[in-house]
Protein backbone atom coordinates (compact mmCIF):
# COMPACT_ATOMS: atom_id res chain seq x y z
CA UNK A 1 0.00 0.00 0.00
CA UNK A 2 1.19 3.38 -0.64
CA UNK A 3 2.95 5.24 1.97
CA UNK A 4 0.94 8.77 1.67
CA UNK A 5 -2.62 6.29 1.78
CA UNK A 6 -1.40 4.40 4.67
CA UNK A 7 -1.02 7.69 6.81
CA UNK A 8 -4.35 8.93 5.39
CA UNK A 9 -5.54 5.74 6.77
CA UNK A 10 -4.32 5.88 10.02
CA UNK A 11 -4.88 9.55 10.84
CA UNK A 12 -7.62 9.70 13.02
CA UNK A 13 -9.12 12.14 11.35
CA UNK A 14 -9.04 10.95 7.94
CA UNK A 15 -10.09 7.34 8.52
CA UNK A 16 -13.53 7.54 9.48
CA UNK A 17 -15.00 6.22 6.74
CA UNK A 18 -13.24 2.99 7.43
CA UNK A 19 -13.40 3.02 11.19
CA UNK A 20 -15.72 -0.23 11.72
CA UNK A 21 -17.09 2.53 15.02
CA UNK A 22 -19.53 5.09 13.28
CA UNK A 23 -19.30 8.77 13.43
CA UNK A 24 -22.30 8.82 15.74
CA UNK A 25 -19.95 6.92 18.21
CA UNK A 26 -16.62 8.36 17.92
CA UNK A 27 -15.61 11.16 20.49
CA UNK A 28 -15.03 14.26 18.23
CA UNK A 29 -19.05 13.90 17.09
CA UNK A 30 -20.39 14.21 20.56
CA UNK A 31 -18.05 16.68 21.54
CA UNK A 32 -19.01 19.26 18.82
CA UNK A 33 -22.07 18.20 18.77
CA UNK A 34 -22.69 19.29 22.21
CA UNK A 35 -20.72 22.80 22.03
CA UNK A 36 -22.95 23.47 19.30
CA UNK A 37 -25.93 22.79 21.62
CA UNK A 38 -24.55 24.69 24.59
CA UNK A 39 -23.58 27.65 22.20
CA UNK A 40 -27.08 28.56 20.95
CA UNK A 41 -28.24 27.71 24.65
CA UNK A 42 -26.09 30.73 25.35
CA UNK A 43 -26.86 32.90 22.38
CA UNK A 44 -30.67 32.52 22.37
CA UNK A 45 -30.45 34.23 25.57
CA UNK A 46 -27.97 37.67 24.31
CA UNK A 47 -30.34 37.62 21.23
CA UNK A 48 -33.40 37.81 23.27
CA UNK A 49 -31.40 40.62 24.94
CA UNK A 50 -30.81 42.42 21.26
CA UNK A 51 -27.16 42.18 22.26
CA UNK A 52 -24.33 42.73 18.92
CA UNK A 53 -23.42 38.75 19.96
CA UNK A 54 -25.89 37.10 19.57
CA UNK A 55 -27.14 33.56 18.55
CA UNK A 56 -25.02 32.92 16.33
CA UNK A 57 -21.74 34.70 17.55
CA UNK A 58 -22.25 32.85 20.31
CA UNK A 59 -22.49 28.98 19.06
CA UNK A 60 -19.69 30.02 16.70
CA UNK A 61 -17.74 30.75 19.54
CA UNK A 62 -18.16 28.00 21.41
CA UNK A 63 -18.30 25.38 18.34
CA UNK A 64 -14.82 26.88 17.40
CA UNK A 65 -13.42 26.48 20.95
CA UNK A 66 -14.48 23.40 20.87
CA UNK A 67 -13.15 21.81 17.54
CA UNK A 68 -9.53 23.46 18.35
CA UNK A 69 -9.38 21.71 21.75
CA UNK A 70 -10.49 18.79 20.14
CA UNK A 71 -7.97 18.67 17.68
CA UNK A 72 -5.34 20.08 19.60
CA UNK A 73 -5.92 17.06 22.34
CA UNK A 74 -6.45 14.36 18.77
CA UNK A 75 -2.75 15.40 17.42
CA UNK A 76 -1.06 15.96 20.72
CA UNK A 77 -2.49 14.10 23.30
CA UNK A 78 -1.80 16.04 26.91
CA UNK A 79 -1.05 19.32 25.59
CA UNK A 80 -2.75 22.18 26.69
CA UNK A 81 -1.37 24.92 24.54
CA UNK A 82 -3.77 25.45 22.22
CA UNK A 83 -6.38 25.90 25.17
CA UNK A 84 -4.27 29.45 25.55
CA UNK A 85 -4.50 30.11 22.26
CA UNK A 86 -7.93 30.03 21.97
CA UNK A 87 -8.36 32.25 25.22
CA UNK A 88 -6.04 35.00 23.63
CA UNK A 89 -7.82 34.21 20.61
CA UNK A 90 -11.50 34.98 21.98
CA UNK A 91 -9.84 38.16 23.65
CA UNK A 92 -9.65 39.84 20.27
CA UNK A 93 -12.73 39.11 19.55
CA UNK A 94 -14.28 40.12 23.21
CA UNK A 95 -12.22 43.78 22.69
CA UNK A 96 -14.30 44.33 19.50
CA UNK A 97 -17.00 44.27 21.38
CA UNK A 98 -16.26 46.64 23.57
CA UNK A 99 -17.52 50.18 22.77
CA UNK A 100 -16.56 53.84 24.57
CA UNK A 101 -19.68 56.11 24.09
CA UNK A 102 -18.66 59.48 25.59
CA UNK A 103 -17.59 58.67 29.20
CA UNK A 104 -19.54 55.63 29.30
CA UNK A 105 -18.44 52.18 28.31
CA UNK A 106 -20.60 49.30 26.82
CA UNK A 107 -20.23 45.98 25.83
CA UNK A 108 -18.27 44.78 28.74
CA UNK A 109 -20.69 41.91 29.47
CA UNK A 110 -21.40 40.93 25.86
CA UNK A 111 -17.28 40.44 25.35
CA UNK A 112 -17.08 38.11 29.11
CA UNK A 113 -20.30 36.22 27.75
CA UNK A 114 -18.56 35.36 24.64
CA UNK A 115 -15.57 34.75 26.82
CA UNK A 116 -17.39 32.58 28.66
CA UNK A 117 -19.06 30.65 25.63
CA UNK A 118 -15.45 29.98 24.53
CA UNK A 119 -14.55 28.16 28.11
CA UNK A 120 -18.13 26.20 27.19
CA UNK A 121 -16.64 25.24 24.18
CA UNK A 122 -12.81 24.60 25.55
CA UNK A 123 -14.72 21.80 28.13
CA UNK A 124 -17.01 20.08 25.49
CA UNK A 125 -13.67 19.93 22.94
CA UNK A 126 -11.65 18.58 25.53
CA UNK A 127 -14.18 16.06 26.65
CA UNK A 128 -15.42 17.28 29.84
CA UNK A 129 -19.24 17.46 29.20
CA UNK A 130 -20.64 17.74 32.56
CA UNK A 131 -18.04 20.69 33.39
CA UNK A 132 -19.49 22.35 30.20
CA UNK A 133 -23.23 21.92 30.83
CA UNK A 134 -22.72 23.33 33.94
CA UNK A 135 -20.69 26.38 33.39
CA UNK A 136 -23.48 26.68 30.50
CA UNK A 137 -26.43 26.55 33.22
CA UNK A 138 -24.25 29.00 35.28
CA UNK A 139 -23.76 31.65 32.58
CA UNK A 140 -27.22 31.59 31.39
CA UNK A 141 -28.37 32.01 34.91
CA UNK A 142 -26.00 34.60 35.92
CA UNK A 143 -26.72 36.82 32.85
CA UNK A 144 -30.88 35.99 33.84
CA UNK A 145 -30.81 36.38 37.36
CA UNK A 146 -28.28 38.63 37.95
CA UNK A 147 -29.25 41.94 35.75
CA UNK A 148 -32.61 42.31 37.56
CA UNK A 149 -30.58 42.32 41.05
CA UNK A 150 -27.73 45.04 39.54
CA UNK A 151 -30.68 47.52 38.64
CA UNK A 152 -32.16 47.51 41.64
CA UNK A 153 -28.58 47.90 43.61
CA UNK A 154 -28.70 50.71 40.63
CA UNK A 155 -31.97 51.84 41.83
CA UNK A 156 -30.73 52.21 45.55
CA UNK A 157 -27.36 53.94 44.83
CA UNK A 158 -28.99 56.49 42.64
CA UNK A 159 -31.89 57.00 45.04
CA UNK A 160 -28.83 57.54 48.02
CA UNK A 161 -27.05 59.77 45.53
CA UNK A 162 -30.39 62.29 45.15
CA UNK A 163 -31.14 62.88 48.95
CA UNK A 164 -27.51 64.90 49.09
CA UNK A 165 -28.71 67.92 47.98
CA UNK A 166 -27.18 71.44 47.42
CA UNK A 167 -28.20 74.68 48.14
CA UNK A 168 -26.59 77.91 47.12
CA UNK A 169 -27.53 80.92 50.14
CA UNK A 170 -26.25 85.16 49.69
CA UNK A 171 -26.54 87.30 52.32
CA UNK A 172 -25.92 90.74 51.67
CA UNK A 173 -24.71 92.98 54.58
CA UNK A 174 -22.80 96.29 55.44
CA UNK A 175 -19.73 96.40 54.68
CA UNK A 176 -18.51 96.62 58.05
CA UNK A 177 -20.20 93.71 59.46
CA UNK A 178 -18.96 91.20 57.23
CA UNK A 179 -16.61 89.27 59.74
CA UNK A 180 -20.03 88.98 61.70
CA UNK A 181 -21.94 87.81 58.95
CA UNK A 182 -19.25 85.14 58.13
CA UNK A 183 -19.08 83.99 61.98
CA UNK A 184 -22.94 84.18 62.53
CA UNK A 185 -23.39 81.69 59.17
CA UNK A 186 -21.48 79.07 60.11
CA UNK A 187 -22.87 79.45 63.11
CA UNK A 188 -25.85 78.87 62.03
CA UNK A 189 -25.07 76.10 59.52
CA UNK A 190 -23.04 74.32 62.07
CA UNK A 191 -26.66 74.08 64.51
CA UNK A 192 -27.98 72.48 61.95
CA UNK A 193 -27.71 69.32 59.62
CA UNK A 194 -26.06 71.30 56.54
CA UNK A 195 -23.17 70.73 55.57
CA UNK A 196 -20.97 74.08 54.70
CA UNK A 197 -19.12 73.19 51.25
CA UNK A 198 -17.88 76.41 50.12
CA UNK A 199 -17.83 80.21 52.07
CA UNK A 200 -16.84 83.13 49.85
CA UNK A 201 -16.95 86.93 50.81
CA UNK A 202 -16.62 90.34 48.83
CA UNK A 203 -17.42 93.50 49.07
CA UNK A 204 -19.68 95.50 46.56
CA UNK A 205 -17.62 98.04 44.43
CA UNK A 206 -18.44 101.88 45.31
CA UNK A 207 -20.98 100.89 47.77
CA UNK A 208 -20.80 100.19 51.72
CA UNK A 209 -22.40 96.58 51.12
CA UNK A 210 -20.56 93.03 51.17
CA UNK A 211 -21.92 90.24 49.84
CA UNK A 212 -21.64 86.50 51.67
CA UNK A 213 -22.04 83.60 49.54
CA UNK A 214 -22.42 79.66 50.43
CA UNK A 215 -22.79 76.27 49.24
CA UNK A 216 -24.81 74.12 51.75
CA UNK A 217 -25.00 70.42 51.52
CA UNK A 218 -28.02 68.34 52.64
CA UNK A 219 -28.73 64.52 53.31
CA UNK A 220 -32.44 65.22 52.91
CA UNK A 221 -34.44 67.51 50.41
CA UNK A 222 -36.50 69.33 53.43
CA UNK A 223 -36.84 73.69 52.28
CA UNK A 224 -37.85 74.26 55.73
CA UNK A 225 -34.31 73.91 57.34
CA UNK A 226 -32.79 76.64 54.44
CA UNK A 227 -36.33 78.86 55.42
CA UNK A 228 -35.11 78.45 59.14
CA UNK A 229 -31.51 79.89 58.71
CA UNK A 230 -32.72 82.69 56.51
CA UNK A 231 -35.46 83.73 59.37
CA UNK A 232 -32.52 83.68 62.47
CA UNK A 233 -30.18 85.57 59.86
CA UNK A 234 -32.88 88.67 58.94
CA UNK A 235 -32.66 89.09 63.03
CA UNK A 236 -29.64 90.50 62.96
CA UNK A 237 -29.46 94.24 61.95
CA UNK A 238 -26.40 94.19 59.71
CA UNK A 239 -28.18 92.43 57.55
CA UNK A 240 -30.17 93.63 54.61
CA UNK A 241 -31.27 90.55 52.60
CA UNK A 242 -31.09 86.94 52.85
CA UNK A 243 -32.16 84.23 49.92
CA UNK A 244 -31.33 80.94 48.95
CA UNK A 245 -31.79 78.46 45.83
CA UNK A 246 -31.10 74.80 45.07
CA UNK A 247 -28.30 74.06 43.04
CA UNK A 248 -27.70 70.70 41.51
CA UNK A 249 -27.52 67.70 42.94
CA UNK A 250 -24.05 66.54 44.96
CA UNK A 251 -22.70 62.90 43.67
CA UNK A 252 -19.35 61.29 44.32
């Protein structure tokens, strides 16, 4: 028999068609078979979510992972080199993904799913099935179950976030009361739950007035505290007018 024929014949992937064990029964089958399964499992759920991988980025990702493992572990048995290849491979693909809108960043999840599908696919190709079902099971739950609870933490934090509350006050007084006016404020701000952020005095060109300006800070939206200092400061004579306004919102 010829030489090249006899090495077709014996390469395991090349001989199937005279293996007396069917394809149906040989390991690569089941093993891509299976990947395939587990990667539109996984991709049914992103496209439900209208998410740039989808169903089909998905299975392709994990079929792919899958048949390199498996061929990788059919021509050298016990090597698990081309597992890292395919992880730096998937990273490329994971980084076009990613988007920057603005300030804002998206696509981070959609690049670990498909990250994720790739692992699904590195388990089924290198025979571990279980492992890959149920890394499958978890990512499908975790991208289910899991964006429901990180709104509602979002919910909370934002709602947190909106009770700190700013409040820009101006007193205007004589000119030569203004070292009282800037004691007697913080004073007053200090008696009560404000928070002074900012304190900044001038004095009126070619008039006898000063003007006091500050930025208050509150953990609760309630007008009547700001109505409260203004009343106590019109008590004192030096001063000729008090008023305050809200400002925009304090966040972190």
């Amino acid at each position: 028999m010829d030489v090249s024929l006899r090495t077709a014949m014996t390469n395991p992937w090349l001989h199937w068609w005279t293996d007396p064990v069917s394809l149906t029964e040989q390991a690569t089958f089941p093993r891509l078979l299976l990947a395939l399964i587990l990667g539109a499992c996984i991709g049914v759920e992103r496209q439900w979510r209208q998410r740039a991988a989808g169903l089909r980025t998905n299975t392709l990702v994990c079929f792919g992972a899958a048949a390199f493992v498996d061929l990788g572990s059919t021509v050298a048995p016990g090597s698990t080199q081309i597992i890292a290849y395919v992880v730096s491979g998937v990273g490329f693909l994971g980084a076009g993904a990613i988007m920057k809108d603005g300030g804002s960043v998206r696509g981070l999840n959609t690049a670990a799913t498909l990250w994720c599908s790739a692992a699904v696919g590195a388990c089924a190709g290198a025979g571990e099935m279980l492992d890959a079902v149920f890394v499958t099971v978890l990512l499908i739950g975790i991208n289910l179950a899991l964006r429901p609870l990180s709104r509602y933490i979002d919910r909370r934090s934002l709602a947190s976030l909106e009770t700190q509350t700013l409040y820009r006050l101006r007193l205007i007084s004589d000119a030569e009361h203004q070292v009282d006016a800037e004691l007697q404020l913080t004073r007053s701000i200090a008696a009560r739950s404000l928070v002074l952020r900012e304190l900044r005095a001038e004095k009126v060109e070619d008039t006898d007035r000063s003007i006091v300006q500050a930025v208050l800070e509150s953990t609760t939206h309630d007008p009547t505290v700001l109505n409260a200092l203004v009343e106590e400061l019109r008590g004192f004579s030096w001063t000729e007018s008090v008023d305050w306004t809200e400002t925009e919102t304090g966040t972190e």
